[in-house]
Protein backbone atom coordinates (compact mmCIF):
# COMPACT_ATOMS: atom_id res chain seq x y z
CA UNK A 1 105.65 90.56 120.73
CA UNK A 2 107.93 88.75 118.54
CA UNK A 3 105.58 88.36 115.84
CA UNK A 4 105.25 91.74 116.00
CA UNK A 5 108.87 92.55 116.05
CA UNK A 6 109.12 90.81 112.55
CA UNK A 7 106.55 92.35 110.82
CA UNK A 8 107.36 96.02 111.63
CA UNK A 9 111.12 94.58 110.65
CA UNK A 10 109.69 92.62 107.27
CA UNK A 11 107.30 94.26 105.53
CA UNK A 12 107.16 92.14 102.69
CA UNK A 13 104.21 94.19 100.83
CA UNK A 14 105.74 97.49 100.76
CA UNK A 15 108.89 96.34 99.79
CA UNK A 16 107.00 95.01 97.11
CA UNK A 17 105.51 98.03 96.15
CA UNK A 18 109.10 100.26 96.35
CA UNK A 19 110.68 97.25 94.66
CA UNK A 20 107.54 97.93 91.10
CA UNK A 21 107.64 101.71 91.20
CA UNK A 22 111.94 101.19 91.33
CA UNK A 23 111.46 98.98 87.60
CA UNK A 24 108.63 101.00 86.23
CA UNK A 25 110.94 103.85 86.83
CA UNK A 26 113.62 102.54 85.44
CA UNK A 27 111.63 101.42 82.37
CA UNK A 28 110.53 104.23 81.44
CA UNK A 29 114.01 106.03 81.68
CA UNK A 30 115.07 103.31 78.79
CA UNK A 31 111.78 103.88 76.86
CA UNK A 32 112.41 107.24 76.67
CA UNK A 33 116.00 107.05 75.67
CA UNK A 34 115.25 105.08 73.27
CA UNK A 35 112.84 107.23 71.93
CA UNK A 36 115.89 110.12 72.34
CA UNK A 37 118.37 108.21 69.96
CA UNK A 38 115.84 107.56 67.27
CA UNK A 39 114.78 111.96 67.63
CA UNK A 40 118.01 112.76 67.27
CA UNK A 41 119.05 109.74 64.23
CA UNK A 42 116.21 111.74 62.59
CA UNK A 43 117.61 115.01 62.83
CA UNK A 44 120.73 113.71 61.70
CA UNK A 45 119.09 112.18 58.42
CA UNK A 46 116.93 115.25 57.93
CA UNK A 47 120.14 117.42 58.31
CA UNK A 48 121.64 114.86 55.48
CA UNK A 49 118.95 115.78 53.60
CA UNK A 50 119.19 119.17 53.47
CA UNK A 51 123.28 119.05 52.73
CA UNK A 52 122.30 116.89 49.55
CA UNK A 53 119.53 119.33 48.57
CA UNK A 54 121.38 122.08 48.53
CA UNK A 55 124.48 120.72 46.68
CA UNK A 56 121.81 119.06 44.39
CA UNK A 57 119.84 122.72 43.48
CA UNK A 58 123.29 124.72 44.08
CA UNK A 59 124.68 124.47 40.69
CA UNK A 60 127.70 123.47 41.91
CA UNK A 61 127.74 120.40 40.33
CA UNK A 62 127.19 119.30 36.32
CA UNK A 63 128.58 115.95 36.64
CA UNK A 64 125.05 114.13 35.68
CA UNK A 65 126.49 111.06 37.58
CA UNK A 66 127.16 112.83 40.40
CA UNK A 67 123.49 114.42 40.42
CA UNK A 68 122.09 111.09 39.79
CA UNK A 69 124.03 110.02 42.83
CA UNK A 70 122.63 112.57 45.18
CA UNK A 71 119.53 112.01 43.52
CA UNK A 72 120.09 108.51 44.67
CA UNK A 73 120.99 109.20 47.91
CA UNK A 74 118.15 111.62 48.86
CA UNK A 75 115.63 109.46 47.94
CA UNK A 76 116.94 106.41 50.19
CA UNK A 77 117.51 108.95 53.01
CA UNK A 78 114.10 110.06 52.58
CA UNK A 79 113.01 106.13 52.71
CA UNK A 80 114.98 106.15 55.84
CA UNK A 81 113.40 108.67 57.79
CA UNK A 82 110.37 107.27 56.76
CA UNK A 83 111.39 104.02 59.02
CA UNK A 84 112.67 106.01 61.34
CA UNK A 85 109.50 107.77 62.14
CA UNK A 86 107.36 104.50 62.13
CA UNK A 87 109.88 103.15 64.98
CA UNK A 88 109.69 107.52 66.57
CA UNK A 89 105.55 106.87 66.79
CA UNK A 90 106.63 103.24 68.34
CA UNK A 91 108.61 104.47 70.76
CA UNK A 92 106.84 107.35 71.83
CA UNK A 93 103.55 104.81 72.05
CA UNK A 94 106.17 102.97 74.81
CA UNK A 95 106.89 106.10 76.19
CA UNK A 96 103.52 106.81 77.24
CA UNK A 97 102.78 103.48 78.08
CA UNK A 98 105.87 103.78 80.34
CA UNK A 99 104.73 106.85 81.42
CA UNK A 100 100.95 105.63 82.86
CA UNK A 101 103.04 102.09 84.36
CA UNK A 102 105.39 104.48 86.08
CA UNK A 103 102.40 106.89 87.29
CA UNK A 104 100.24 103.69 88.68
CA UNK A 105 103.71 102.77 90.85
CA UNK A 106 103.96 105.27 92.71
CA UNK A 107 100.24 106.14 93.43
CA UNK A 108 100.17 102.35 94.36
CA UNK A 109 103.54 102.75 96.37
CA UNK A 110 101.82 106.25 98.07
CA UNK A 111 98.95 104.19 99.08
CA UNK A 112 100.83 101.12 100.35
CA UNK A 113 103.59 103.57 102.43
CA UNK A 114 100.17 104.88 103.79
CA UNK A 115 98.82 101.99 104.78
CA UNK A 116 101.96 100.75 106.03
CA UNK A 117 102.63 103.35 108.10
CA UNK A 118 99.11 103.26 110.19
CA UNK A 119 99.62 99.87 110.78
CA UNK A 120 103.07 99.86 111.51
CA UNK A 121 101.53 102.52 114.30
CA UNK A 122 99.01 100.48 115.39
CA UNK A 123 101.39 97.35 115.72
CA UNK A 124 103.83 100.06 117.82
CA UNK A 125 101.24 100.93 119.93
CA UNK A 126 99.97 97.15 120.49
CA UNK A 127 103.77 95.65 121.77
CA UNK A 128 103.57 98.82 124.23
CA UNK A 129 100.45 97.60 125.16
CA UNK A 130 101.65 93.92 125.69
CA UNK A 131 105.08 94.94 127.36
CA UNK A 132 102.53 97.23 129.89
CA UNK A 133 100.81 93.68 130.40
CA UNK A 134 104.42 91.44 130.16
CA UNK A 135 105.53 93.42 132.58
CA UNK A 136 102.69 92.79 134.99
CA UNK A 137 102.78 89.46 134.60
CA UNK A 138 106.36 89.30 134.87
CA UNK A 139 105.88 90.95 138.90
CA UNK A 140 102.94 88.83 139.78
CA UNK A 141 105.06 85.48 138.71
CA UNK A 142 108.19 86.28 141.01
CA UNK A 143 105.51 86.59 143.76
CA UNK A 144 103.74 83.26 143.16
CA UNK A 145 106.83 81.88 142.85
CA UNK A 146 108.05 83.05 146.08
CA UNK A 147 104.94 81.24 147.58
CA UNK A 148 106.00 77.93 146.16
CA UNK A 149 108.57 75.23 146.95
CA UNK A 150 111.83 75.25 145.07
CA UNK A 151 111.11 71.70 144.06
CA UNK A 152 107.81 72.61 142.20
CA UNK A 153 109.25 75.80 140.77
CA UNK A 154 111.82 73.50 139.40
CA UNK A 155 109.34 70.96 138.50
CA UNK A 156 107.49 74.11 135.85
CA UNK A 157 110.63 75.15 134.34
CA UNK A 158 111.41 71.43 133.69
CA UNK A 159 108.21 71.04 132.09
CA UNK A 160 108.15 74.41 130.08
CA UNK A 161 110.91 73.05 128.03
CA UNK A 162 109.95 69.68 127.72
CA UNK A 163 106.32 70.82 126.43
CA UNK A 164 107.14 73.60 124.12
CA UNK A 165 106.42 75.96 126.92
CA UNK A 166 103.52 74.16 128.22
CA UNK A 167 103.56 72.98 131.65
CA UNK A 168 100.29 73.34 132.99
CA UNK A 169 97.07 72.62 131.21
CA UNK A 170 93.26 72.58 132.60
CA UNK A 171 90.77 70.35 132.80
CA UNK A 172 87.91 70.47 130.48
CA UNK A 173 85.06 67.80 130.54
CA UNK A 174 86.91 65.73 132.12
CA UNK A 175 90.21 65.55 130.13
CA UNK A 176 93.23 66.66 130.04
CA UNK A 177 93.00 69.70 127.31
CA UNK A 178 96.96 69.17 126.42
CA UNK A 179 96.88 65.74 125.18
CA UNK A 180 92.72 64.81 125.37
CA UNK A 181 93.13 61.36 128.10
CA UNK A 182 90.42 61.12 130.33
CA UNK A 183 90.88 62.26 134.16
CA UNK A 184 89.96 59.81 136.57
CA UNK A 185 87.28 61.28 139.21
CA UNK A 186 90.26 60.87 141.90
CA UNK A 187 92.15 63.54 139.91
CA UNK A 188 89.56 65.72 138.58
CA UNK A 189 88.97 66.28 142.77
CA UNK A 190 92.56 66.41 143.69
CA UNK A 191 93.39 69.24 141.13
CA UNK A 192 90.22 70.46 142.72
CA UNK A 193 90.39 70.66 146.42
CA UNK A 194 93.88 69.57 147.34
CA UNK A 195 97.71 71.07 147.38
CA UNK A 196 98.91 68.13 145.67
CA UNK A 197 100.24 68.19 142.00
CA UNK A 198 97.96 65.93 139.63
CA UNK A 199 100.24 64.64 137.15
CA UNK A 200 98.61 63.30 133.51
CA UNK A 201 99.72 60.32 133.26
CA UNK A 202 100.05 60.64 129.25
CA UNK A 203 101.51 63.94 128.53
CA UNK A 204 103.49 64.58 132.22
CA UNK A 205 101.54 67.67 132.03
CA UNK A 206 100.43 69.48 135.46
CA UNK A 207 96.56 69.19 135.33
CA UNK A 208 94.42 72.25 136.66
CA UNK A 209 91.30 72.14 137.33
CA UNK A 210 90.64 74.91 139.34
């Protein structure tokens, strides 16, 4: 039940998952702002452009230095958008790559919550099951122990947490299954037939045989 109890509290997969679709998200929210800033640099150069152009063919201006300067400038604007546009094809290219990432996150994140979510069911409805059964077991042990002797009651509990929980262990082919020394006949038959506690001698474990 405790096992249990962490996983439905750790699910270490799905956070996972929720953790990828978070950064795919958020990487394509920079791709495409990037690709936002170099749009609107190109508008602005274009725009630049057409100011130039139009003082250029207006006639306003017969200063042939000052032509040749807008000349000038023109063509190394247009030489400019011309980067610009190599790195606007770039970053859309990331955009769409960004774009499929993000898409693959949260289909993989829709499965996974999914999944999770029928097992996490399954796992509820499993520690029901075993606190149905813990609870049974819990109402047959206080009437065992109310058919023992306070000393041998005492004697388990001792045990229990001296042996990692494990006070009594059986006998199988004629050893003692928590620690693997051989039984003497004697005690294989006294575990057997009689009301008196056999003892392993190695482990201090209560041998059943039974």
């Amino acid at each position: 039940m405790a096992e249990i109890n962490l996983e439905l509290e750790n699910d270490t997969v799905l956070a996972q998952a929720q953790s990828k679709e978070k950064a795919a998200s958020a990487a394509l929210e920079i791709a495409r702002s990037e690709l936002g800033t170099i749009e609107a640099e190109v508008q602005a150069v274009r725009i630049k452009v057409q100011t130039s152009e139009a003082a250029l063919y207006g006639g306003r201006i017969h200063n042939p230095k000052e032509l040749q300067d807008i000349q000038n400038e023109i063509a190394s604007l247009k030489r400019r958008i011309v980067i610009l546009e190599d790195n606007q094809l770039a970053a859309m290219l990331q955009v769409e790559e960004a774009e499929a990432a993000y898409l693959l996150s949260t289909q993989q994140l829709h499965q996974t919550t999914s999944e999770t979510t029928q097992n996490q069911a399954g796992l509820r409805g499993e520690l029901s099951s075993l606190g149905v059964e813990k609870l049974r077991l819990l109402v047959e042990r206080q009437m065992i122990i109310q058919q023992l002797s306070p000393e041998r009651v005492d004697l388990y509990e001792r045990l229990r947490k001296q042996k990692r929980g494990i006070a009594v262990v059986s006998a199988q082919d004629n050893t003692c299954s928590g620690c693997g020394t051989t039984l003497r006949p004697a005690e294989i038959q006294t575990a057997r037939t009689s009301s008196e506690l056999v003892i392993c001698s190695t482990c201090g474990r209560i041998i059943y045989a039974g």
